[in-house]
C-alpha atoms as a PDB file:
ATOM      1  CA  UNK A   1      16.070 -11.188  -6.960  1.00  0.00           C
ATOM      2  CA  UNK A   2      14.890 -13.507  -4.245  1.00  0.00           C
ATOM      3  CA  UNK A   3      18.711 -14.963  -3.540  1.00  0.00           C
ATOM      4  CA  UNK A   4      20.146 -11.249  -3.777  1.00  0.00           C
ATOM      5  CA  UNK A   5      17.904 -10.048  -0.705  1.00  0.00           C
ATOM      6  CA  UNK A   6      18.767 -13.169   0.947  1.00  0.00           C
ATOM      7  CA  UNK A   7      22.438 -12.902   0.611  1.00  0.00           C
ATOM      8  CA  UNK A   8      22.077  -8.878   1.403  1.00  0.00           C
ATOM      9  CA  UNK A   9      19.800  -9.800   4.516  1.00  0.00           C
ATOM     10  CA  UNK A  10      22.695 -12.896   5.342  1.00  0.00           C
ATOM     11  CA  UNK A  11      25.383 -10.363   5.730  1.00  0.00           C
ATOM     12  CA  UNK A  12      23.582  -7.935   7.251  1.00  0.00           C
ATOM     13  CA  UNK A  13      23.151 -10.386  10.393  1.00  0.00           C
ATOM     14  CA  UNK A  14      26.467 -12.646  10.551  1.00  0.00           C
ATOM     15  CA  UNK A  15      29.230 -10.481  12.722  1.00  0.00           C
ATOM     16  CA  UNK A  16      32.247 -10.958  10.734  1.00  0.00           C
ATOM     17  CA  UNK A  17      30.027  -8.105   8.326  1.00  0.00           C
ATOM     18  CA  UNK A  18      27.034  -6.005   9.661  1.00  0.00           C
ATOM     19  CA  UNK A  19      29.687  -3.815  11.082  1.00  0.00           C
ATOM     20  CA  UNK A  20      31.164  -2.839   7.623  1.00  0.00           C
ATOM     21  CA  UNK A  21      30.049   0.457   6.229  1.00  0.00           C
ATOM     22  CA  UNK A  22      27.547   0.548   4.141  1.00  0.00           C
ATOM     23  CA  UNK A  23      25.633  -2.542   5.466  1.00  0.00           C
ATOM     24  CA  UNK A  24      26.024  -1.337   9.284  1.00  0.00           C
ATOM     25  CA  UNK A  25      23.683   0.915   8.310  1.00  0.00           C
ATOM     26  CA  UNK A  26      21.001  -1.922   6.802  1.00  0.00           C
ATOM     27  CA  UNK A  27      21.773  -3.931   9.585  1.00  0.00           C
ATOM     28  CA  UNK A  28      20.237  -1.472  11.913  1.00  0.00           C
ATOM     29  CA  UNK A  29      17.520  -0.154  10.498  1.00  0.00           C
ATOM     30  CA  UNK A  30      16.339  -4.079   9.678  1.00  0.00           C
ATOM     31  CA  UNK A  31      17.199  -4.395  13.609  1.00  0.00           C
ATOM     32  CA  UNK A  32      14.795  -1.742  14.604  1.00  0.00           C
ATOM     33  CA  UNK A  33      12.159  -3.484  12.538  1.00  0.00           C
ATOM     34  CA  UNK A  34      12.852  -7.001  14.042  1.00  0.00           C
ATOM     35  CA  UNK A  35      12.453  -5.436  17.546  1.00  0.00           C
ATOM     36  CA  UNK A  36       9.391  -3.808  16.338  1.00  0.00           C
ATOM     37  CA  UNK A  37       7.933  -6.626  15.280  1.00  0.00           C
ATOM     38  CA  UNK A  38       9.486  -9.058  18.223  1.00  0.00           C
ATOM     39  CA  UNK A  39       7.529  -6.690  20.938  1.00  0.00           C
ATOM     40  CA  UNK A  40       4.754  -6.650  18.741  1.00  0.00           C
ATOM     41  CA  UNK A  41       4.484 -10.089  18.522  1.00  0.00           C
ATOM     42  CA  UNK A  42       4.394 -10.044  22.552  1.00  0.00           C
ATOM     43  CA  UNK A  43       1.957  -7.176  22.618  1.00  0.00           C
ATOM     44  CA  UNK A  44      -1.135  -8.846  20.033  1.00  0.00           C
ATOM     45  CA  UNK A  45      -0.925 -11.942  22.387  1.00  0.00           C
ATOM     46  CA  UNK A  46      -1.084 -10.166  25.646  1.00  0.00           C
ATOM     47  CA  UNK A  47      -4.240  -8.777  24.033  1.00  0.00           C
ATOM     48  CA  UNK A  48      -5.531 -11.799  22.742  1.00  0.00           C
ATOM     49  CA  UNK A  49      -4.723 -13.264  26.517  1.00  0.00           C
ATOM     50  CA  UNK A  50      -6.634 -10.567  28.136  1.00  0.00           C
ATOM     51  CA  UNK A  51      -4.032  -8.284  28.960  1.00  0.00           C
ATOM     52  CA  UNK A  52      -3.692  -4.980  27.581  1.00  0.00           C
ATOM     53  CA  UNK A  53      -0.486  -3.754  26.637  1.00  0.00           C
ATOM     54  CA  UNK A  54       1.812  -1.771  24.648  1.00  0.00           C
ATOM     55  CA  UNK A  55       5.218  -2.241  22.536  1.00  0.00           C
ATOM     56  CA  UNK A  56       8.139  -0.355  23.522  1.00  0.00           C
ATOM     57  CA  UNK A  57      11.373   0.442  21.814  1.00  0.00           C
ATOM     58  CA  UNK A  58      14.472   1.524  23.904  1.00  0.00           C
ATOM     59  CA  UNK A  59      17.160   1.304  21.991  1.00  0.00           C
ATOM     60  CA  UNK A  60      17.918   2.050  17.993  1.00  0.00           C
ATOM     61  CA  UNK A  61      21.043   0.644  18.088  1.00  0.00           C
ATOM     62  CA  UNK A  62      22.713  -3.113  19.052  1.00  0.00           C
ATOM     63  CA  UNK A  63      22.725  -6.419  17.658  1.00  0.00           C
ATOM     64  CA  UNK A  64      20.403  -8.121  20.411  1.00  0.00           C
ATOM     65  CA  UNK A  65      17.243  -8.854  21.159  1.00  0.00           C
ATOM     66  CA  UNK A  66      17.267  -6.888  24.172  1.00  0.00           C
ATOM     67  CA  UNK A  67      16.166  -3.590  22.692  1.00  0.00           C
ATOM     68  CA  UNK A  68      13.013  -3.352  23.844  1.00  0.00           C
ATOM     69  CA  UNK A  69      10.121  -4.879  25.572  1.00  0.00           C
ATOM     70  CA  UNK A  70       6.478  -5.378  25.748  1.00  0.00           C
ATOM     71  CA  UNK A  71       4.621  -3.354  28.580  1.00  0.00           C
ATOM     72  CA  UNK A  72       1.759  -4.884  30.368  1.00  0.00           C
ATOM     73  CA  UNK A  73      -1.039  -1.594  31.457  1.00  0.00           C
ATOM     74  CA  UNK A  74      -2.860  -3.272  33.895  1.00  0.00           C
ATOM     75  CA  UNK A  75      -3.572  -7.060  34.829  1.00  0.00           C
ATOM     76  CA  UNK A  76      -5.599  -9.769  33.151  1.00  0.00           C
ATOM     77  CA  UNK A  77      -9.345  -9.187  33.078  1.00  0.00           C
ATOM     78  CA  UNK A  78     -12.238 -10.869  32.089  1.00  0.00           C
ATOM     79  CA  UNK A  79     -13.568  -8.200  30.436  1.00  0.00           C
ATOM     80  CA  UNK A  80     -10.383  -7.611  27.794  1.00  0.00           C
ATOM     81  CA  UNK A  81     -10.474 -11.820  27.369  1.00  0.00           C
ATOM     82  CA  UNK A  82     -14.456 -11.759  26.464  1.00  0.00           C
ATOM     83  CA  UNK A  83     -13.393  -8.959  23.707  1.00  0.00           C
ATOM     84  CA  UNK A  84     -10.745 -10.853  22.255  1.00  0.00           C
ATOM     85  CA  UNK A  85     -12.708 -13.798  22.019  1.00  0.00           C
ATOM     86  CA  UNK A  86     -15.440 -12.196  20.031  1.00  0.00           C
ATOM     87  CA  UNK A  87     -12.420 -10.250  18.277  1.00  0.00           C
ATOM     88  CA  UNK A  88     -11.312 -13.703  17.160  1.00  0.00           C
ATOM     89  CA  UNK A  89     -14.978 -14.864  16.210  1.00  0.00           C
ATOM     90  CA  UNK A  90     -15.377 -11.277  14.143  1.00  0.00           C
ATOM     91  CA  UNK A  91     -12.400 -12.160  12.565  1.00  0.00           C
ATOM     92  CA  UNK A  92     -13.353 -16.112  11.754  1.00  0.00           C
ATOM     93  CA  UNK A  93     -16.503 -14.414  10.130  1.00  0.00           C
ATOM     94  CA  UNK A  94     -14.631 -11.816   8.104  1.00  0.00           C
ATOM     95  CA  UNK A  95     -11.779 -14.542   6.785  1.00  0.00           C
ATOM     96  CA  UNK A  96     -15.178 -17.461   5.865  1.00  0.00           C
ATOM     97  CA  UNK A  97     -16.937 -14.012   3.848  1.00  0.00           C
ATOM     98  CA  UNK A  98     -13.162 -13.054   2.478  1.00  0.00           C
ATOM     99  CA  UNK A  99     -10.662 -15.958   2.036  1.00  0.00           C
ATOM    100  CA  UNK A 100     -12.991 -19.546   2.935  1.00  0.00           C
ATOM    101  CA  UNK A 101      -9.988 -21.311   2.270  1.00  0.00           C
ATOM    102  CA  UNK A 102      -8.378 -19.933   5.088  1.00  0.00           C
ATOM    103  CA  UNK A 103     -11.393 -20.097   7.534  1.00  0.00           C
ATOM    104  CA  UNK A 104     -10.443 -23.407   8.795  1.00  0.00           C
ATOM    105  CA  UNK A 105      -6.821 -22.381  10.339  1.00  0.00           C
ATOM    106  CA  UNK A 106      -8.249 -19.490  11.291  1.00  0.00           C
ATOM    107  CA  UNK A 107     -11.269 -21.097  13.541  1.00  0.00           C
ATOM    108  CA  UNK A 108      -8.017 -23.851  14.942  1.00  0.00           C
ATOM    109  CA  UNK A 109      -6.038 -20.536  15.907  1.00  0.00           C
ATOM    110  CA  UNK A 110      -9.318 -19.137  18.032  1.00  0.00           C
ATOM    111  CA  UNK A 111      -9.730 -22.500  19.508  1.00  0.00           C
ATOM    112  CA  UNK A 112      -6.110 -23.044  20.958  1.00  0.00           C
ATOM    113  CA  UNK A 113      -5.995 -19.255  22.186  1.00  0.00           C
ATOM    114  CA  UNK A 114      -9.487 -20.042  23.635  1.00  0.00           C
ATOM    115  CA  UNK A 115      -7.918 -23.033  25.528  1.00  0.00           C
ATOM    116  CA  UNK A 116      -5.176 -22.082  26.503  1.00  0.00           C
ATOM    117  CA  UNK A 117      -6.464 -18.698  27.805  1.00  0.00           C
ATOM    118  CA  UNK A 118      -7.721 -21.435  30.660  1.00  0.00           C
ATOM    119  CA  UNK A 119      -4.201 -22.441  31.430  1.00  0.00           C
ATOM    120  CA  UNK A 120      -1.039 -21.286  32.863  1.00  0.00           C
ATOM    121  CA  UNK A 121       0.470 -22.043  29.476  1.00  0.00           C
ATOM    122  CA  UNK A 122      -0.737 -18.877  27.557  1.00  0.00           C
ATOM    123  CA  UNK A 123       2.094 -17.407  29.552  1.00  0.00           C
ATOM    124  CA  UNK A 124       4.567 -19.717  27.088  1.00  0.00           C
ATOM    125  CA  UNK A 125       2.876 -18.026  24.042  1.00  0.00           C
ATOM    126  CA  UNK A 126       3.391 -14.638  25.159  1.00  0.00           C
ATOM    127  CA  UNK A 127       7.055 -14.834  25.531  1.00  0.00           C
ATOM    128  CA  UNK A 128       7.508 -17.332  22.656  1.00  0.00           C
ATOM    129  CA  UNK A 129       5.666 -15.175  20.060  1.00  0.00           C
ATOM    130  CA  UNK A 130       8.248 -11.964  20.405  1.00  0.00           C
ATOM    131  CA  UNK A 131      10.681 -14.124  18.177  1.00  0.00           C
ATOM    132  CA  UNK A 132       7.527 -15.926  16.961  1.00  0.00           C
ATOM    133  CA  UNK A 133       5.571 -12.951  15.709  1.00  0.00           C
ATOM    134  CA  UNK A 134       8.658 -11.361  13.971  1.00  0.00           C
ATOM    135  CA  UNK A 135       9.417 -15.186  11.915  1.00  0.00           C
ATOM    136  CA  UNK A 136       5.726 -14.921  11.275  1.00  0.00           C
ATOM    137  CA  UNK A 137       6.053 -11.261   9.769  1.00  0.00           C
ATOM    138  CA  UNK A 138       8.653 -12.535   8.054  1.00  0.00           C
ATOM    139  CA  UNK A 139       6.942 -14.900   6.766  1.00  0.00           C
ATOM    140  CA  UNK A 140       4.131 -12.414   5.409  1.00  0.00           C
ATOM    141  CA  UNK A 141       6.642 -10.395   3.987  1.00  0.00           C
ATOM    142  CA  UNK A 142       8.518 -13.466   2.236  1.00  0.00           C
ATOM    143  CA  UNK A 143       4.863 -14.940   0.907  1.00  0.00           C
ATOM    144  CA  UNK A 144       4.256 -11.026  -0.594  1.00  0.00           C
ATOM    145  CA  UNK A 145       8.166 -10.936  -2.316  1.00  0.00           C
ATOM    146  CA  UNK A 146       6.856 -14.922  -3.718  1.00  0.00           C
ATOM    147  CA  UNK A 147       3.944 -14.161  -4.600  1.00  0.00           C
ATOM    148  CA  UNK A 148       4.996 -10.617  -5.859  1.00  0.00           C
ATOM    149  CA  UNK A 149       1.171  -9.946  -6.267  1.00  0.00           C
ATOM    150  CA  UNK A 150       0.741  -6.791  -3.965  1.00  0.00           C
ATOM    151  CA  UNK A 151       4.469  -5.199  -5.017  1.00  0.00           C
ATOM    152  CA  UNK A 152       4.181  -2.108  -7.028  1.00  0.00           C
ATOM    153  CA  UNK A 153       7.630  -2.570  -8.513  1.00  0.00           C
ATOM    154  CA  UNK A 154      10.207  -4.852  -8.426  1.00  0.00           C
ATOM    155  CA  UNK A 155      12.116  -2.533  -5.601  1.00  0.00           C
ATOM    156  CA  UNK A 156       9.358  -3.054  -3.564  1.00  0.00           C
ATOM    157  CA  UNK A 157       9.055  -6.888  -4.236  1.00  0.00           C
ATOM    158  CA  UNK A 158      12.768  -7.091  -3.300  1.00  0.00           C
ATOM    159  CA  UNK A 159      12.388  -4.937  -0.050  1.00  0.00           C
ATOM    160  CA  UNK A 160       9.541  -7.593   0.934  1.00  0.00           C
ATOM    161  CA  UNK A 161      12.549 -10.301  -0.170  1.00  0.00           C
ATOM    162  CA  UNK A 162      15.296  -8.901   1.800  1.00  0.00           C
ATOM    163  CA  UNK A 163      12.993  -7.619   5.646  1.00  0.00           C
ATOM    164  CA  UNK A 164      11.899 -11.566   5.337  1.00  0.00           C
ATOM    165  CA  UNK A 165      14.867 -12.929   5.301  1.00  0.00           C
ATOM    166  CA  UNK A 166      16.231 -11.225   7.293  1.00  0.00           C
ATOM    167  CA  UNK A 167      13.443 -11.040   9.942  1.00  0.00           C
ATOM    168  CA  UNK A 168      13.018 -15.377   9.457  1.00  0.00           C
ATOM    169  CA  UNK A 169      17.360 -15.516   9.240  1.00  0.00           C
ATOM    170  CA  UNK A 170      17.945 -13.110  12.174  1.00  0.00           C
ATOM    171  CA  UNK A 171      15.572 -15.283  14.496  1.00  0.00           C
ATOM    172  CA  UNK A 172      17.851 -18.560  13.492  1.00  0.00           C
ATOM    173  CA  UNK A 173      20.687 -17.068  13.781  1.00  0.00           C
ATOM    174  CA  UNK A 174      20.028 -15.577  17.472  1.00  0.00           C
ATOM    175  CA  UNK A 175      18.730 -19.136  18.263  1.00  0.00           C
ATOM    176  CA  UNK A 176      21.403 -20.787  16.791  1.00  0.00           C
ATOM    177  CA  UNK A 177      23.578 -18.719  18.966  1.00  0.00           C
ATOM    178  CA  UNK A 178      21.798 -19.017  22.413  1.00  0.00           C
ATOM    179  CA  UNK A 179      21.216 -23.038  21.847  1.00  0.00           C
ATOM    180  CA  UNK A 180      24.421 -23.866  20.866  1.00  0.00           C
ATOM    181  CA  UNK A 181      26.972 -20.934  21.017  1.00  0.00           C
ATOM    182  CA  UNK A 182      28.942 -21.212  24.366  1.00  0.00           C
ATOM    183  CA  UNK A 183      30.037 -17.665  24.566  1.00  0.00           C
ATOM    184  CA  UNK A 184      27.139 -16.927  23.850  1.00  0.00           C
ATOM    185  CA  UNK A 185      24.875 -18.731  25.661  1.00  0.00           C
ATOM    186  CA  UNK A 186      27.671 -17.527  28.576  1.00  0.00           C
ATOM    187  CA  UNK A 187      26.274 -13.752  27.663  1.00  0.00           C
ATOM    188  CA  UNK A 188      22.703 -14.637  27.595  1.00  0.00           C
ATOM    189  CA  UNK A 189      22.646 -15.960  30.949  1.00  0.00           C
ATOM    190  CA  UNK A 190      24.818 -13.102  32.496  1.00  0.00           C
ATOM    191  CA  UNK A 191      22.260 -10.166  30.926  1.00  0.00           C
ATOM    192  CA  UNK A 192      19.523 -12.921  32.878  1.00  0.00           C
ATOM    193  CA  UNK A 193      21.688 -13.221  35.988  1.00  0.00           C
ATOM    194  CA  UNK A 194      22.334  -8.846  35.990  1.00  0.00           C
ATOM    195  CA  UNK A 195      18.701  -8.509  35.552  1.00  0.00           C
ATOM    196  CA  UNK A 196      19.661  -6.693  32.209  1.00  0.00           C
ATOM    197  CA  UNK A 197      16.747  -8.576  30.337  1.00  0.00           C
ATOM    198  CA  UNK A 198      14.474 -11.763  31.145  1.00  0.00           C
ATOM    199  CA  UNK A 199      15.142 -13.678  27.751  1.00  0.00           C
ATOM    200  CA  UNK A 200      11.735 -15.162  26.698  1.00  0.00           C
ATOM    201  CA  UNK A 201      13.698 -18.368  26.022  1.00  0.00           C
ATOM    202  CA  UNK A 202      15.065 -18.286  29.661  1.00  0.00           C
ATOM    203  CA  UNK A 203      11.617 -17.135  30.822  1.00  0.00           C
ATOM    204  CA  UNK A 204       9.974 -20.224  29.453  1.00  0.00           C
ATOM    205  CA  UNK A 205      12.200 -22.591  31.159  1.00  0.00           C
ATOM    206  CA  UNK A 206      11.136 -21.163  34.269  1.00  0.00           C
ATOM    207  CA  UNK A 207       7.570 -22.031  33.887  1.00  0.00           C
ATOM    208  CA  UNK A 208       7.979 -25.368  31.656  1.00  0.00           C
ATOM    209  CA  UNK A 209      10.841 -26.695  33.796  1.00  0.00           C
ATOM    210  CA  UNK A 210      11.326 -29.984  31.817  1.00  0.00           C
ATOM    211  CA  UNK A 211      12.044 -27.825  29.156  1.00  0.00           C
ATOM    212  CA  UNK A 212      15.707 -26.388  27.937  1.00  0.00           C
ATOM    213  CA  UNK A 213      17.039 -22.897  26.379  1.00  0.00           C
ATOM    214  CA  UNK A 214      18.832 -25.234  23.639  1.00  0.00           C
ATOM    215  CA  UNK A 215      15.842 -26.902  22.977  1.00  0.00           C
ATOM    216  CA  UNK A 216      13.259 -24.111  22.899  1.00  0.00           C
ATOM    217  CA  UNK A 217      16.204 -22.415  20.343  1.00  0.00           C
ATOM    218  CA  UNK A 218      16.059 -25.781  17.962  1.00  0.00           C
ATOM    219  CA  UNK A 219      12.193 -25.573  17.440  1.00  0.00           C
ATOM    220  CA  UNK A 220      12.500 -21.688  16.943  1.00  0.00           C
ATOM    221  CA  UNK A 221      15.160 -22.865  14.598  1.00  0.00           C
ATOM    222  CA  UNK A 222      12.958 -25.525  12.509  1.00  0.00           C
ATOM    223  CA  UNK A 223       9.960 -22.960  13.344  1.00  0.00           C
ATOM    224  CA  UNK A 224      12.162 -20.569  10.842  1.00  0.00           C
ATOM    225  CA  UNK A 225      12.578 -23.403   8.187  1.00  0.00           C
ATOM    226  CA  UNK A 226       9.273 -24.141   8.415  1.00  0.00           C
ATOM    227  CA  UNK A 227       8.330 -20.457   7.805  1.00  0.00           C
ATOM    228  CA  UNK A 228      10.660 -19.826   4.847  1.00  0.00           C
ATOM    229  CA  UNK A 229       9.418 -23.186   3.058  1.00  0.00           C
ATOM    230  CA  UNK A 230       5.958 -22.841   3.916  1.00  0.00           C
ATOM    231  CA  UNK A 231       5.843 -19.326   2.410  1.00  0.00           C
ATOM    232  CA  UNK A 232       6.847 -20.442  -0.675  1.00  0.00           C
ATOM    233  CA  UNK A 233       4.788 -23.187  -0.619  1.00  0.00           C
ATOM    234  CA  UNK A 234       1.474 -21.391   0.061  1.00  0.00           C
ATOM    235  CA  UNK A 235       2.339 -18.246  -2.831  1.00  0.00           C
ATOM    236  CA  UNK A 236       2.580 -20.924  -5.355  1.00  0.00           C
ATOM    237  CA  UNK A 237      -1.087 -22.584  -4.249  1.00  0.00           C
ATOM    238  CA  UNK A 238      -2.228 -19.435  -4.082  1.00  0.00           C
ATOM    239  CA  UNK A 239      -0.570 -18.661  -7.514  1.00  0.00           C
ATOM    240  CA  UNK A 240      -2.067 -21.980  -9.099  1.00  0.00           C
ATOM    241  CA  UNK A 241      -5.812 -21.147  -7.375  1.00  0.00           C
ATOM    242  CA  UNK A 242      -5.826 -17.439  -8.951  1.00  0.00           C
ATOM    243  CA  UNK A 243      -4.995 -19.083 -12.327  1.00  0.00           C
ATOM    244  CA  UNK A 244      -8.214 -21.387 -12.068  1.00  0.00           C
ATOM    245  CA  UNK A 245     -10.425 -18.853 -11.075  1.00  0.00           C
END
């Protein structure tokens, strides 16, 4: 099941077939939910920054990352910060009462956005976290299809299989491209030069200059592994804890 929705998910990203009829069709409705969840992942952390804003989507159709963006209402504020801060301590509380054994990532999470709220650097989160968030979803989506807990069916545990994948494979393979692709990396920096997009990985180079586009695109790229194994990982602890309890 598991190596069926990755190798539907595989071909629904790699060029040479996500244009073939049927899986054109796949490929862009998993698309539309990677951009979803790419300006998504922008919009929680603008919030959780200070910054209220919402996720836009303006384009259905394409096979870049460009199809949508993030929209920023007004500027940072105090006032938005202080309630994500005590959004972040409400949910500390709720995950100690509801899942202790995650309360003490969840307290290390609060404490870095807390710090780095301070610095220029929360700037480096915002953009990372469009392709961030959407590896993350992935990642929730892969644990679910491991874990196959929550599923109601097995279609539905194999839906959760395949919009992980391909949400975790789609992210590698667009950084894959960028960091080491010349042609592409040639197309990336026109669409930056044009003013046809920003590029969060260009964006971050502009703020972090010591750092590169190829090597931001290698950590998204171990980021991804990283995901993928550590989903597994943490459905089979929690697997092994239910069967103690």
């Amino acid at each position: 099941m598991m190596l069926s929705a990755a190798g539907l998910a595989a071909v629904a990203i790699l060029p040479a077939t996500r244009g073939i009829f049927p899986i054109s069709a796949i490929a862009v409705a998993a698309h539309i939910a990677d951009t979803l969840f790419h300006e998504m992942g922008h919009t929680v952390f603008f919030w959780l920054f200070g910054q209220p804003a919402i996720p836009m989507i303006f384009t259905m159709y394409g096979a870049d990352q460009a199809g949508g963006m993030s929209m920023p209402l007004l500027g940072r504020s105090w006032f938005t910060q202080i309630v994500a801060f005590g959004a972040l301590a409400y949910g500390c509380w709720r995950v100690r009462r509801d899942w202790p054994s995650l309360f003490i990532p969840a307290v290390l999470f609060s404490l870095i956005i807390g710090v780095l709220a301070f610095t220029r650097y929360y700037e480096v989160v915002i953009l990372f976290m469009g392709h961030g968030g959407a590896i993350a979803m992935g990642g929730f989506f892969l644990f679910r299809a491991w874990l196959g807990r929550d599923a109601r069916n097995a279609y539905e545990r194999w839906l959760n299989a395949f919009f992980g994948f391909f949400l975790v494979l789609n992210n590698f393979y667009f950084s894959y491209d960028i960091g080491f692709n010349l042609e592409a990396q040639s197309d990336y920096n026109e669409r930056v030069a044009f003013g046809i997009s920003h590029n969060d990985f260009y964006a971050i180079t502009e703020i972090i200059y010591s750092w590169t586009v190829k090597g931001i695109a290698a950590f998204t790229m171990a980021y991804c592994i990283a995901v993928i194994v550590g989903s597994f990982l943490l459905a089979a602890c929690w697997a092994q804890s239910e069967a103690y309890e």
